[in-house]
N, C-alpha and C. Protein backbone atom coordinates (compact mmCIF):
# COMPACT_ATOMS: atom_id res chain seq x y z
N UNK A 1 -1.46 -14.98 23.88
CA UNK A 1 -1.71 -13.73 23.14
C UNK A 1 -2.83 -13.93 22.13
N UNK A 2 -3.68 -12.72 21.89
CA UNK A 2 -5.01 -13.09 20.58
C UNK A 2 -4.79 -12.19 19.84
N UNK A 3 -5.95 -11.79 19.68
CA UNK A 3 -5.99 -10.71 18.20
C UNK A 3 -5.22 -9.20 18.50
N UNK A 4 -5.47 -8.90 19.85
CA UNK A 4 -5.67 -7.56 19.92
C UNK A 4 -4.16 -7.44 20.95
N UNK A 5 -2.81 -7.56 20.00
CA UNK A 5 -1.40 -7.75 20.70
C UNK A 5 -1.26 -5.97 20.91
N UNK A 6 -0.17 -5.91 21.87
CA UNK A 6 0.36 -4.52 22.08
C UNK A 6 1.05 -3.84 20.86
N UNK A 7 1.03 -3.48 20.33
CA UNK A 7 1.93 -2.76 18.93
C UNK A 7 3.29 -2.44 19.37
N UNK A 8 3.51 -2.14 21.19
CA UNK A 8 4.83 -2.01 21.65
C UNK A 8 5.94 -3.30 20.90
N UNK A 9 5.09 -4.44 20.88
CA UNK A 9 5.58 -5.78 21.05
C UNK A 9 5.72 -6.19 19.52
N UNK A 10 6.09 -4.99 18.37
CA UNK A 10 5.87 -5.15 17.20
C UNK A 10 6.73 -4.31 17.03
N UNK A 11 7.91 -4.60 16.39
CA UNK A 11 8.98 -3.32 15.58
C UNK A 11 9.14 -3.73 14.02
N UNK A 12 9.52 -2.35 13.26
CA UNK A 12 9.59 -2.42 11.61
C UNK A 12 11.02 -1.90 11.66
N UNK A 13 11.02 -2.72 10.82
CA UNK A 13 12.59 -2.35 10.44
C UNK A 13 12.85 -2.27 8.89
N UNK A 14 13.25 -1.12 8.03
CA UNK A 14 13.05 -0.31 6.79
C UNK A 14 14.26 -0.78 6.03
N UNK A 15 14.34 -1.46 5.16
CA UNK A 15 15.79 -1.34 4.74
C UNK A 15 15.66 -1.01 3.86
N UNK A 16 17.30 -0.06 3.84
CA UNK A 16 17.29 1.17 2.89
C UNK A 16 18.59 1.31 2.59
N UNK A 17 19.28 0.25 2.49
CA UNK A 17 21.20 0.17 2.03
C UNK A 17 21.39 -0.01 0.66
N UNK A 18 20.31 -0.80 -0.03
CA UNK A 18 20.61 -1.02 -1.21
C UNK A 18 21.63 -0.16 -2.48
N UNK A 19 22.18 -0.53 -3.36
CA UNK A 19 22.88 0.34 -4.00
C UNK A 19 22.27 1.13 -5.46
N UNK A 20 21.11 0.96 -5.32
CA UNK A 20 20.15 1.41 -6.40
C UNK A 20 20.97 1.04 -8.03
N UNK A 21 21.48 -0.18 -7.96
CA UNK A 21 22.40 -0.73 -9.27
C UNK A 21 20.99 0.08 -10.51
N UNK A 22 20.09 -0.37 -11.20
CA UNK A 22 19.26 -0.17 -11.85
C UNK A 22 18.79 0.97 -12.11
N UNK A 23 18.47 1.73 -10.78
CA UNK A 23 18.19 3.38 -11.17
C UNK A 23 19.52 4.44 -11.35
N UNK A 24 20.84 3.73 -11.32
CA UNK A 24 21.67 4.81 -11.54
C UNK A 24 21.61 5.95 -11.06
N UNK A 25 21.56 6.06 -9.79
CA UNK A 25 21.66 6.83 -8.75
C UNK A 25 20.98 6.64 -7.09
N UNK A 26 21.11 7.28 -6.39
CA UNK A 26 20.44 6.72 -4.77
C UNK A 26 18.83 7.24 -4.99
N UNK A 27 18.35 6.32 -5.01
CA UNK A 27 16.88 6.04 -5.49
C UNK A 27 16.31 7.07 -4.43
N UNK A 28 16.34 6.73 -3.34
CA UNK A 28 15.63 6.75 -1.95
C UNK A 28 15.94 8.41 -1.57
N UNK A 29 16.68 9.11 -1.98
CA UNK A 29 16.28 10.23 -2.00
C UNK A 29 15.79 11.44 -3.27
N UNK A 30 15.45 10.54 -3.85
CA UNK A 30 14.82 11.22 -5.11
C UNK A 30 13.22 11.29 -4.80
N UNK A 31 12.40 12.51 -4.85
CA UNK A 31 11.18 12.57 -4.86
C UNK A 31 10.34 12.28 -5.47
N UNK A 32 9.18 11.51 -4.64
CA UNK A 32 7.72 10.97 -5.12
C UNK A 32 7.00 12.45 -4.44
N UNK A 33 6.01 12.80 -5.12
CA UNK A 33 4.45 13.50 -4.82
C UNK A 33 5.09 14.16 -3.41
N UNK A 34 6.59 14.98 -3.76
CA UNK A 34 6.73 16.20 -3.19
C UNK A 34 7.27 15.17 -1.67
N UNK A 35 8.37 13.93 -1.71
CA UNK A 35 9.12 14.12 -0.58
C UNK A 35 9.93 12.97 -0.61
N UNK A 36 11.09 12.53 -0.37
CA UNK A 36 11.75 11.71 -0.58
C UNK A 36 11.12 10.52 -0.86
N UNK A 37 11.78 9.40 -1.28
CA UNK A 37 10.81 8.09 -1.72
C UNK A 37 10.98 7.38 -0.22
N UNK A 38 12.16 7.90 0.41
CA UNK A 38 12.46 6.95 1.56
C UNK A 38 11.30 7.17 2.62
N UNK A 39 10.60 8.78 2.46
CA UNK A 39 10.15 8.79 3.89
C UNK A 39 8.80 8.26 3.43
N UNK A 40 8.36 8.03 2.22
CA UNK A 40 7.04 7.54 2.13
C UNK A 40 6.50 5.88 3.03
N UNK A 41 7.98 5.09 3.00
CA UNK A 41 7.86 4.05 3.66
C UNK A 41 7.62 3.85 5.70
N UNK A 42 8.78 4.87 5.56
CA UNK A 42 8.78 5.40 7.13
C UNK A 42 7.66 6.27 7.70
N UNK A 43 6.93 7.02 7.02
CA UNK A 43 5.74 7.39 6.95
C UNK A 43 4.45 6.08 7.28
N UNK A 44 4.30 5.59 6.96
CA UNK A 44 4.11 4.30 6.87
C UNK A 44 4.28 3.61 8.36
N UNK A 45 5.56 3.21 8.12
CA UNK A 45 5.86 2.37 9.66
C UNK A 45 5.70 3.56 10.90
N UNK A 46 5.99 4.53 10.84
CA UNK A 46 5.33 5.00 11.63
C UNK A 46 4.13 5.27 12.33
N UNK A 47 3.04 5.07 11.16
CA UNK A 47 1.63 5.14 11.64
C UNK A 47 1.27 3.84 12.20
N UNK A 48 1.86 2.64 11.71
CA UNK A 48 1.83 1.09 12.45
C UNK A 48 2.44 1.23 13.73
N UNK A 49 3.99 1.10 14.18
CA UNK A 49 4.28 0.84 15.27
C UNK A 49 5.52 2.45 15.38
N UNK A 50 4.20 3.22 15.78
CA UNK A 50 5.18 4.51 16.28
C UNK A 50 6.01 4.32 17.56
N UNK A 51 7.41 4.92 16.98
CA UNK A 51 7.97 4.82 18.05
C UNK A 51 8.91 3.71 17.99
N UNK A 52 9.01 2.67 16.85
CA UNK A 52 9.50 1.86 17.24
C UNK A 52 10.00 1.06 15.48
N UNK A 53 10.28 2.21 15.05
CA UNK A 53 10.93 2.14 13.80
C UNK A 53 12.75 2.09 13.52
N UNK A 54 12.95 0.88 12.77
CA UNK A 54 14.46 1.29 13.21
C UNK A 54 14.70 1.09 11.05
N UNK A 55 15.93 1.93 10.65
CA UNK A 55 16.06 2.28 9.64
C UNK A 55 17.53 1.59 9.03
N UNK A 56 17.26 0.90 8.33
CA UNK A 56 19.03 -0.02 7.94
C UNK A 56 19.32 0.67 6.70
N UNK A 57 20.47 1.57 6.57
CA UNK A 57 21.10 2.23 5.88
C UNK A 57 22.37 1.83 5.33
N UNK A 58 22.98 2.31 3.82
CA UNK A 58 24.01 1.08 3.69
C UNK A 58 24.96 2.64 2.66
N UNK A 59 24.29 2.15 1.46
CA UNK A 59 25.21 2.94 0.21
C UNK A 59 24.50 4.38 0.52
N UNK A 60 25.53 5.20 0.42
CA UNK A 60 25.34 6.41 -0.06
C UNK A 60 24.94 7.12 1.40
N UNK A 61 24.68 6.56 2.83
CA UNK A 61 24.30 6.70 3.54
C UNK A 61 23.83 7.57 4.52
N UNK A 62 24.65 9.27 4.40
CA UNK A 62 24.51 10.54 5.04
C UNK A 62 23.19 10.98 3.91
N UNK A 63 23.47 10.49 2.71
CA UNK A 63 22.28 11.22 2.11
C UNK A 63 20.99 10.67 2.39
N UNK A 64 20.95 9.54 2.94
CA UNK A 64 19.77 8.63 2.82
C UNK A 64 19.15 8.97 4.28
N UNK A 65 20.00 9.16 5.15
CA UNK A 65 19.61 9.44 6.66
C UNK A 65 19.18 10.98 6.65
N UNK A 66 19.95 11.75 5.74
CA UNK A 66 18.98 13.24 5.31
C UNK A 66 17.58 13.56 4.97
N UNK A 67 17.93 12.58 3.96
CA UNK A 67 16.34 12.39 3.52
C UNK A 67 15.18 11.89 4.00
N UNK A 68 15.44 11.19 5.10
CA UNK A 68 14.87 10.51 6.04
C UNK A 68 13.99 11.61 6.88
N UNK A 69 14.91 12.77 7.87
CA UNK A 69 14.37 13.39 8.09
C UNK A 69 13.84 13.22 9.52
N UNK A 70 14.67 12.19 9.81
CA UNK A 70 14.62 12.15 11.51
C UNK A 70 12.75 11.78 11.39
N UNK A 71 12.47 10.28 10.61
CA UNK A 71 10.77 10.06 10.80
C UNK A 71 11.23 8.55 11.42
N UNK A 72 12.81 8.10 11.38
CA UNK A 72 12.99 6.53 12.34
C UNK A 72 13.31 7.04 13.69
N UNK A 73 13.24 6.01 14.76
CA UNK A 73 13.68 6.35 16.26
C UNK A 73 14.71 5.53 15.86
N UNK A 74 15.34 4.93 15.29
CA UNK A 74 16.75 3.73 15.60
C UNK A 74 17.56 3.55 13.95
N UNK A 75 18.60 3.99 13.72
CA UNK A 75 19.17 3.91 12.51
C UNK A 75 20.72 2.97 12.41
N UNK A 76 20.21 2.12 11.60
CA UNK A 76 21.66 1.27 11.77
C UNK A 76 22.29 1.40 10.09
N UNK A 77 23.68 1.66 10.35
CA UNK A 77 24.11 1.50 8.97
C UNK A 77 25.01 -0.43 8.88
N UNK A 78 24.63 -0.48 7.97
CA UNK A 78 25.13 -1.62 7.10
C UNK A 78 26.36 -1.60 6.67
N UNK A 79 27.44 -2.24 7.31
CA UNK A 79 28.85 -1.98 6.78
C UNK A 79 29.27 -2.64 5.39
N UNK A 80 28.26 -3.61 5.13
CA UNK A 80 28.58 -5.14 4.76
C UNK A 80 27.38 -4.75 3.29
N UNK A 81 26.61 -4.51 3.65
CA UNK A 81 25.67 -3.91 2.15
C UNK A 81 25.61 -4.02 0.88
N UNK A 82 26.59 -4.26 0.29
CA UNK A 82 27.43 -4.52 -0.82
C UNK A 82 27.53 -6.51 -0.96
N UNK A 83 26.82 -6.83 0.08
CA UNK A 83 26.40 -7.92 0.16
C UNK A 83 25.89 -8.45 -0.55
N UNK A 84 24.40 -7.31 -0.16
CA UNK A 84 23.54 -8.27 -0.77
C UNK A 84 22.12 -7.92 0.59
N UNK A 85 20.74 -8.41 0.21
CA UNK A 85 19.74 -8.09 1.52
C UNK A 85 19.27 -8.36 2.42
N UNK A 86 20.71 -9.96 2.24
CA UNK A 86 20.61 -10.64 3.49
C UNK A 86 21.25 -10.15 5.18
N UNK A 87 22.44 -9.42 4.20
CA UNK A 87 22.86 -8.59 5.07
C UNK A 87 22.69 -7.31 5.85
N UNK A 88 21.69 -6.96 5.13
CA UNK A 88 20.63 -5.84 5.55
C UNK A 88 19.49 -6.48 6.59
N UNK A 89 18.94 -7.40 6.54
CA UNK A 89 17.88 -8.15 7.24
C UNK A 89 19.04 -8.21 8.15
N UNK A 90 19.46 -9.25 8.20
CA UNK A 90 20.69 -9.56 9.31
C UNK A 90 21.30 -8.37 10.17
N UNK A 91 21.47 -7.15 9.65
CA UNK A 91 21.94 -5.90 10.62
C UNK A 91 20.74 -5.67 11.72
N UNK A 92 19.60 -5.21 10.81
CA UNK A 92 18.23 -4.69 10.93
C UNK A 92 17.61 -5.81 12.04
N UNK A 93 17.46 -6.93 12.08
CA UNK A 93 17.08 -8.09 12.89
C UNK A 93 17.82 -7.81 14.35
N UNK A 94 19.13 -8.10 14.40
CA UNK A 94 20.49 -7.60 15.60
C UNK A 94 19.62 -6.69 16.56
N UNK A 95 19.36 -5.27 15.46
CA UNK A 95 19.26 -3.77 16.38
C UNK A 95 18.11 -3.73 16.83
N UNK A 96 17.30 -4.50 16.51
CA UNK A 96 15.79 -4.40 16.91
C UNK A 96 15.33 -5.64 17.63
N UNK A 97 15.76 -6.64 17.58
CA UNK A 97 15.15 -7.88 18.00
C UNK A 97 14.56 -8.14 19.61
N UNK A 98 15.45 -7.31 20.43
CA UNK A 98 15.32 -7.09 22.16
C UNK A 98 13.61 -6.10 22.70
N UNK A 99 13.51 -7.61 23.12
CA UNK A 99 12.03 -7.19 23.47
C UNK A 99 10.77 -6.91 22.35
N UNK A 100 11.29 -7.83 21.24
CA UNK A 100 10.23 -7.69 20.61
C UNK A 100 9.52 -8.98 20.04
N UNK A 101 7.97 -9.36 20.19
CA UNK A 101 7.45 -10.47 20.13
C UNK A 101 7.50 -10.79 18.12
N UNK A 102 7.53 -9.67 17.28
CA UNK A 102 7.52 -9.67 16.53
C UNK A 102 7.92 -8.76 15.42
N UNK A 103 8.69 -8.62 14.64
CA UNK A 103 9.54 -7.85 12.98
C UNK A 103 8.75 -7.67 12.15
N UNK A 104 8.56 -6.46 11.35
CA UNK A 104 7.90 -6.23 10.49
C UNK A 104 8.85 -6.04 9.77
N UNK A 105 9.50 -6.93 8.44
CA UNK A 105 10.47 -6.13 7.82
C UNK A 105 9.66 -5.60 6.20
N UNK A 106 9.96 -4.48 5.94
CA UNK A 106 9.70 -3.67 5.07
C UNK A 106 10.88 -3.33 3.96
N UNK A 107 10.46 -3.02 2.62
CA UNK A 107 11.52 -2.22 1.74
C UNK A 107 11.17 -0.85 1.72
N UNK A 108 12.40 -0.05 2.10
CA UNK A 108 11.99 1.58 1.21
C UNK A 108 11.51 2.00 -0.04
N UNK A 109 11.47 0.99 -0.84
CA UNK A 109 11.68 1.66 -2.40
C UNK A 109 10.38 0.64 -2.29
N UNK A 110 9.10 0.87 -1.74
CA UNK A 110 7.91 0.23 -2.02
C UNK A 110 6.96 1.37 -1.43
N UNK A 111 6.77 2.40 -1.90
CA UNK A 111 6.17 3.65 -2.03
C UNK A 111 4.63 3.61 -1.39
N UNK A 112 4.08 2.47 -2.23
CA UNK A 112 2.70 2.26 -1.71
C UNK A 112 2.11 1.75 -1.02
N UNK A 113 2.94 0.85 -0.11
CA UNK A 113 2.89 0.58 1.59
C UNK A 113 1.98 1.99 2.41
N UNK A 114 1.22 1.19 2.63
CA UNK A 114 0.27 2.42 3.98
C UNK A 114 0.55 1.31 5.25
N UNK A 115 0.52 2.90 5.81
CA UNK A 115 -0.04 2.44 7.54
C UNK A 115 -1.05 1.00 7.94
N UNK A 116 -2.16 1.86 7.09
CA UNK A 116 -3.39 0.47 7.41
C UNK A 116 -3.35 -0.91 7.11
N UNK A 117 -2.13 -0.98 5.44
CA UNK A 117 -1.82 -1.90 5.55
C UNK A 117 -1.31 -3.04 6.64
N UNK A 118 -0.04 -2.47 6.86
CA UNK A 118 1.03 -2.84 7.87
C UNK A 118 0.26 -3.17 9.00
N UNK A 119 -0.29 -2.50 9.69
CA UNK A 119 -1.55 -2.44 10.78
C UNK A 119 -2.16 -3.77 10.73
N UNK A 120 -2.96 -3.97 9.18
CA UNK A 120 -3.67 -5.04 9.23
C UNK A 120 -2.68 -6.82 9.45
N UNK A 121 -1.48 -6.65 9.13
CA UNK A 121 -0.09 -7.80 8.64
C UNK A 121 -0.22 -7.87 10.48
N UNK A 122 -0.07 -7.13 11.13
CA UNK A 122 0.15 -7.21 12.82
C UNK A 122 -1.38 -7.51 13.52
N UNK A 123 -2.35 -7.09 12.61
CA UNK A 123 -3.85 -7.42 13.31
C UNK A 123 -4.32 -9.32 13.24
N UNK A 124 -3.55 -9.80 11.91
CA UNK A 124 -3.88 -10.98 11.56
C UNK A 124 -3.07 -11.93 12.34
N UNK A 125 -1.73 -11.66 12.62
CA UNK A 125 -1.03 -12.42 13.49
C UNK A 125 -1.27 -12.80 14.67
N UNK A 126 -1.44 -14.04 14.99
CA UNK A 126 -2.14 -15.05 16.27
C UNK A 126 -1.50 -14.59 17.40
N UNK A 127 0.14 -13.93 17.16
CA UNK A 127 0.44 -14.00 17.88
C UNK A 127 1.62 -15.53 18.31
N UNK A 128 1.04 -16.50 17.77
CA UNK A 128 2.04 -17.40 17.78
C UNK A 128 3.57 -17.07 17.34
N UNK A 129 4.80 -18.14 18.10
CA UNK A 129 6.10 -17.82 17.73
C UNK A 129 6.51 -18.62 16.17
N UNK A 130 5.83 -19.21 16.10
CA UNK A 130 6.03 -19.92 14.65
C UNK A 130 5.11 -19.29 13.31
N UNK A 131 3.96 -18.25 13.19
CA UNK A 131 3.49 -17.81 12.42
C UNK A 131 4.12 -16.46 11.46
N UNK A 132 4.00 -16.70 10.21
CA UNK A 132 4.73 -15.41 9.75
C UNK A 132 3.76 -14.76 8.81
N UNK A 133 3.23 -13.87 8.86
CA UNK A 133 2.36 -13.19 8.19
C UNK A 133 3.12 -11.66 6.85
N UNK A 134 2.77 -12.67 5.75
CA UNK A 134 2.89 -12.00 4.52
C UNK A 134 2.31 -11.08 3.88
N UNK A 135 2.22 -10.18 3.37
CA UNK A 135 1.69 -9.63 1.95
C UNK A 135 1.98 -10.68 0.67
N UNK A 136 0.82 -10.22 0.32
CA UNK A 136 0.47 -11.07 -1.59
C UNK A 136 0.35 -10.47 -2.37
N UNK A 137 0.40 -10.70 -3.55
CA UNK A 137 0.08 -10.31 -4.84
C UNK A 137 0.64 -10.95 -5.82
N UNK A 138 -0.46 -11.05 -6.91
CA UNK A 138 -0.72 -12.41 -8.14
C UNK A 138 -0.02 -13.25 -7.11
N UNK A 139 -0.56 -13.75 -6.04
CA UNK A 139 0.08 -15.32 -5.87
C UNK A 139 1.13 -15.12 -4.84
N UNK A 140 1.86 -14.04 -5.09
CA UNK A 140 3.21 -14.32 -4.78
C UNK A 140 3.58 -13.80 -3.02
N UNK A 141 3.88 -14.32 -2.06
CA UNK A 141 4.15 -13.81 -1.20
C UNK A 141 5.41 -12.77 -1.05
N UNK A 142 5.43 -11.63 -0.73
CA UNK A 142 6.57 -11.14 -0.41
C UNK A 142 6.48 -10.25 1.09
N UNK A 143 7.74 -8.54 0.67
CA UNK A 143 7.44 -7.72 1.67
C UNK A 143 6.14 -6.89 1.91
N UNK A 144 5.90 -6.67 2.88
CA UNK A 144 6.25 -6.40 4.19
C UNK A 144 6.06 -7.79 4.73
N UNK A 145 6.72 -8.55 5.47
CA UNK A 145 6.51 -9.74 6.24
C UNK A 145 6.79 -8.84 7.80
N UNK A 146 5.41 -9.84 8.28
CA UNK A 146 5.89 -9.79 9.72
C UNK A 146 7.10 -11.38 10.47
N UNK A 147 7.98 -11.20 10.89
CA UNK A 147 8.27 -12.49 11.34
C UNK A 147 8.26 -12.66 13.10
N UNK A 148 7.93 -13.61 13.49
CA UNK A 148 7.96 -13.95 14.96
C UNK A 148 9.29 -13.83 15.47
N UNK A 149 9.10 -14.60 16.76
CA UNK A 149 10.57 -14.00 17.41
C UNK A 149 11.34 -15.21 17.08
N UNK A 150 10.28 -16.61 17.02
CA UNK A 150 11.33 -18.13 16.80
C UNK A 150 11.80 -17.80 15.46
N UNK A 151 11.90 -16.79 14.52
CA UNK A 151 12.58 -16.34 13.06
C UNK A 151 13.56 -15.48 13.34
N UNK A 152 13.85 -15.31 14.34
CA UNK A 152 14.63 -14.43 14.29
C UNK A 152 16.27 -14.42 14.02
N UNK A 153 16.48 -15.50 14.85
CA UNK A 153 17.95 -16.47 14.88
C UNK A 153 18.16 -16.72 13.54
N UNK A 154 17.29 -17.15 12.64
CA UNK A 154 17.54 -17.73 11.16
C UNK A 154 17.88 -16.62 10.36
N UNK A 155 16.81 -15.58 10.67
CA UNK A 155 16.98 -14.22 9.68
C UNK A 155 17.98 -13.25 10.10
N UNK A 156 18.98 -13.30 11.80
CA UNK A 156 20.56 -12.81 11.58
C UNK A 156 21.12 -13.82 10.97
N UNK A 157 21.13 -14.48 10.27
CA UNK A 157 22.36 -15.75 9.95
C UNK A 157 21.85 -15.46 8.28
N UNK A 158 21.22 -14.78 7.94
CA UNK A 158 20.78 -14.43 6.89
C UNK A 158 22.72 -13.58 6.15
N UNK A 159 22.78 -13.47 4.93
CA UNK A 159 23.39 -12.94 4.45
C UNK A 159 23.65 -13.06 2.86
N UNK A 160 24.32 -12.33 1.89
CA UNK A 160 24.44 -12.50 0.46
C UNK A 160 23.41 -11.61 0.17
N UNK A 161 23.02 -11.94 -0.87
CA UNK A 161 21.84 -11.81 -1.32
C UNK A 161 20.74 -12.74 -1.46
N UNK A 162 20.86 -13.52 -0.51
CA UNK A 162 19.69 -14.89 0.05
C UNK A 162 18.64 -13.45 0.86
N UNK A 163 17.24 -13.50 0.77
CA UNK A 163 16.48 -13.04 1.75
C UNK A 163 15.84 -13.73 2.43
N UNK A 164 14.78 -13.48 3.33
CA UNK A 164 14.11 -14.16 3.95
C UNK A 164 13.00 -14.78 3.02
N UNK A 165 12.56 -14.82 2.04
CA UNK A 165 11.69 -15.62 1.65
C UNK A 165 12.00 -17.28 2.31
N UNK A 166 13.62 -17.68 2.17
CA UNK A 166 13.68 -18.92 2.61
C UNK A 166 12.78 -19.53 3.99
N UNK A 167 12.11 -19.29 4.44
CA UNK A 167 11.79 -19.03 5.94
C UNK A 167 10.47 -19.52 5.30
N UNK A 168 9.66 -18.55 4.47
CA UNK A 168 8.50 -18.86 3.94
C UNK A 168 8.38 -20.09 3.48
N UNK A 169 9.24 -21.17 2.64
CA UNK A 169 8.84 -22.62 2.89
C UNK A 169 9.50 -23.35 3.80
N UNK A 170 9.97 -22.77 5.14
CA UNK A 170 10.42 -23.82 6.42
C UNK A 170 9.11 -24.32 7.10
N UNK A 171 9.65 -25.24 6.97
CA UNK A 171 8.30 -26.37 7.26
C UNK A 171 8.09 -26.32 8.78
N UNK A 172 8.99 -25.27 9.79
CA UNK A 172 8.65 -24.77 10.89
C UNK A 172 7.98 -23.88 11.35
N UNK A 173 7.40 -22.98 10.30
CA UNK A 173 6.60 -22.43 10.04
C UNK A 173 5.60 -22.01 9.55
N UNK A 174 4.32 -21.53 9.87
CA UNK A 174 2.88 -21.83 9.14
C UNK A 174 2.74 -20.20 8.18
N UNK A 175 2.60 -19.87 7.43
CA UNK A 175 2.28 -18.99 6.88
C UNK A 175 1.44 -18.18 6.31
N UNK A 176 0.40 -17.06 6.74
CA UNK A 176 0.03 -16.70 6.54
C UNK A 176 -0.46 -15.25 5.64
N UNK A 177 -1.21 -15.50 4.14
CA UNK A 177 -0.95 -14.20 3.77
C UNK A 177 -1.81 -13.18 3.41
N UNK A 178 -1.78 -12.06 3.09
CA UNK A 178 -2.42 -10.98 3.03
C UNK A 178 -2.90 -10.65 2.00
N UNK A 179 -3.75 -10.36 1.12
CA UNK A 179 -3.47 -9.84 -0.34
C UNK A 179 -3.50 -8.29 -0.12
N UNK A 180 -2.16 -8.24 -1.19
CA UNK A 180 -2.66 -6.45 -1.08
C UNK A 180 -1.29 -5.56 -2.49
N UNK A 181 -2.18 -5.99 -3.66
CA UNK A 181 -1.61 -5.83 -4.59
C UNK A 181 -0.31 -5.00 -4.75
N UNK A 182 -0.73 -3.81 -3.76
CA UNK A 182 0.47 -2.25 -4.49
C UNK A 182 1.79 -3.19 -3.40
N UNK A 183 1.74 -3.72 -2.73
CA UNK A 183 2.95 -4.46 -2.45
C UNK A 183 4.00 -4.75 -3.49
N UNK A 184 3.10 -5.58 -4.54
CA UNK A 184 3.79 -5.39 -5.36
C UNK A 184 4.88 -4.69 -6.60
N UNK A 185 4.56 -3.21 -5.65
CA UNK A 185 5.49 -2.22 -6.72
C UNK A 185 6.36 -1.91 -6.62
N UNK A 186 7.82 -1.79 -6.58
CA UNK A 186 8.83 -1.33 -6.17
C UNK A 186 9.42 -0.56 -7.13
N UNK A 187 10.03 0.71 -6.88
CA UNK A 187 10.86 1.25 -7.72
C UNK A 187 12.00 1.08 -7.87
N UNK A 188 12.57 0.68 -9.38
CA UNK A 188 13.44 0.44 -9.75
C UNK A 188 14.18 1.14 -10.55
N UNK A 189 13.94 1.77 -11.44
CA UNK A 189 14.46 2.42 -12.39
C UNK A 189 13.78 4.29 -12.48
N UNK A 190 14.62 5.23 -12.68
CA UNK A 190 14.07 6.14 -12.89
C UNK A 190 12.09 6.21 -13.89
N UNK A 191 11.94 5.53 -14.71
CA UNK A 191 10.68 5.56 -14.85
C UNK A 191 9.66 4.88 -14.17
N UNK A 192 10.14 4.06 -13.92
CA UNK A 192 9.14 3.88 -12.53
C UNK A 192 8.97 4.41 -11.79
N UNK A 193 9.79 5.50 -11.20
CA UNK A 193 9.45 6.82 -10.49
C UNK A 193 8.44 7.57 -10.93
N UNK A 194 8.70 8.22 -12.41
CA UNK A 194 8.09 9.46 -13.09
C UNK A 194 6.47 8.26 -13.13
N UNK A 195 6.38 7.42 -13.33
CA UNK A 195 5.44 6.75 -13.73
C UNK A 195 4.11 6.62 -12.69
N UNK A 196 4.92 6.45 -11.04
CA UNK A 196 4.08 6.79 -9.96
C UNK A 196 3.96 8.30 -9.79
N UNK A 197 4.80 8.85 -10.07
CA UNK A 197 4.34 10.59 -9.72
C UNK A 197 3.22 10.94 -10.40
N UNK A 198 3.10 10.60 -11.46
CA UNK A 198 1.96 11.07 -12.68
C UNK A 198 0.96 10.04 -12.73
N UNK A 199 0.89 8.81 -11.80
CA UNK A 199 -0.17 8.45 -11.68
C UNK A 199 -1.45 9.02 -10.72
């Protein structure tokens, strides 16, 4: 495989179970710039690998799949959620993993995720089963990661609140990353909401 992989051979998977402890209430359907915060992400994975979006849902969950808005093809709820986001990776990994060379896992509550981004995280990947291609910022690797398929086994066995960063220093894997600052934003608290709306 080279630069120019099938996008079929690429699924995102959104997780969106979290219990919004910090914002004191279900984050993910509260509106950014006129539409849920959830679909801004799915918005997103959609323009990367349409068609092939699957959505991990946990707390609060009829409201979150409302708000959604029918923009995932595959929705799994999280029984276990209350976990922690290992257990969210771990659902999300399960429902999607068949037939796919490679995972894009994503957070909902990261607003400023674009398409082109995501696009570019799947353009850089060799393609190899051992490469995992990151987003950066100041330094720091995080989400959106793409992971290969030899990650996959590790990241269902995932659970708690352990995430996949562990993966990022397995010495079985080479890592590659992206810079792309607004990665870095996640909403957490009601002003961090009002704070992106009015930016």
């Amino acid at each position: 495989m080279g630069q120019h992989l099938s996008k079929a051979a690429v699924r995102v998977c959104v997780l969106a179970a979290g219990t919004s402890t910090r914002f004191g209430a279900t984050k993910l359907v509260r509106h950014l710039r006129g539409k849920p915060l959830v679909q801004h992400a799915l918005f997103a994975a959609q323009g990367a690998c349409k068609g092939w979006v699957t959505l991990v849902v946990g707390h609060d969950e009829e409201a979150v799949v409302a708000a959604s808005a029918g923009l995932s093809d595959n929705i799994v709820v999280n029984r276990e959620h209350q976990l922690g986001i290992g257990s969210s990776i771990s659902a999300g990994i399960r429902a999607c993993r068949d037939g796919a060379d490679a995972i894009l896992i994503m957070l909902a509550d990261q607003p400023l995720i674009t398409a082109a981004h995501l696009s570019e995280l799947i353009d850089n990947w060799s393609g190899a089963d051992n490469e995992i291609v990151a987003s950066s910022f100041e330094g720091i690797a995080g989400p959106p990661i793409l992971f290969p398929k030899n990650a996959f086994d590790a990241l269902c066995e995932l659970s708690g609140d352990a995430g996949a960063k562990s993966l990022l220093s397995n010495d079985a894997f080479h890592v590659r990353s992206i810079n792309f600052p607004p990665a870095g934003l996640d909403v957490d608290t009601p002003e961090d909401l009002r704070n992106l709306d009015q930016a």
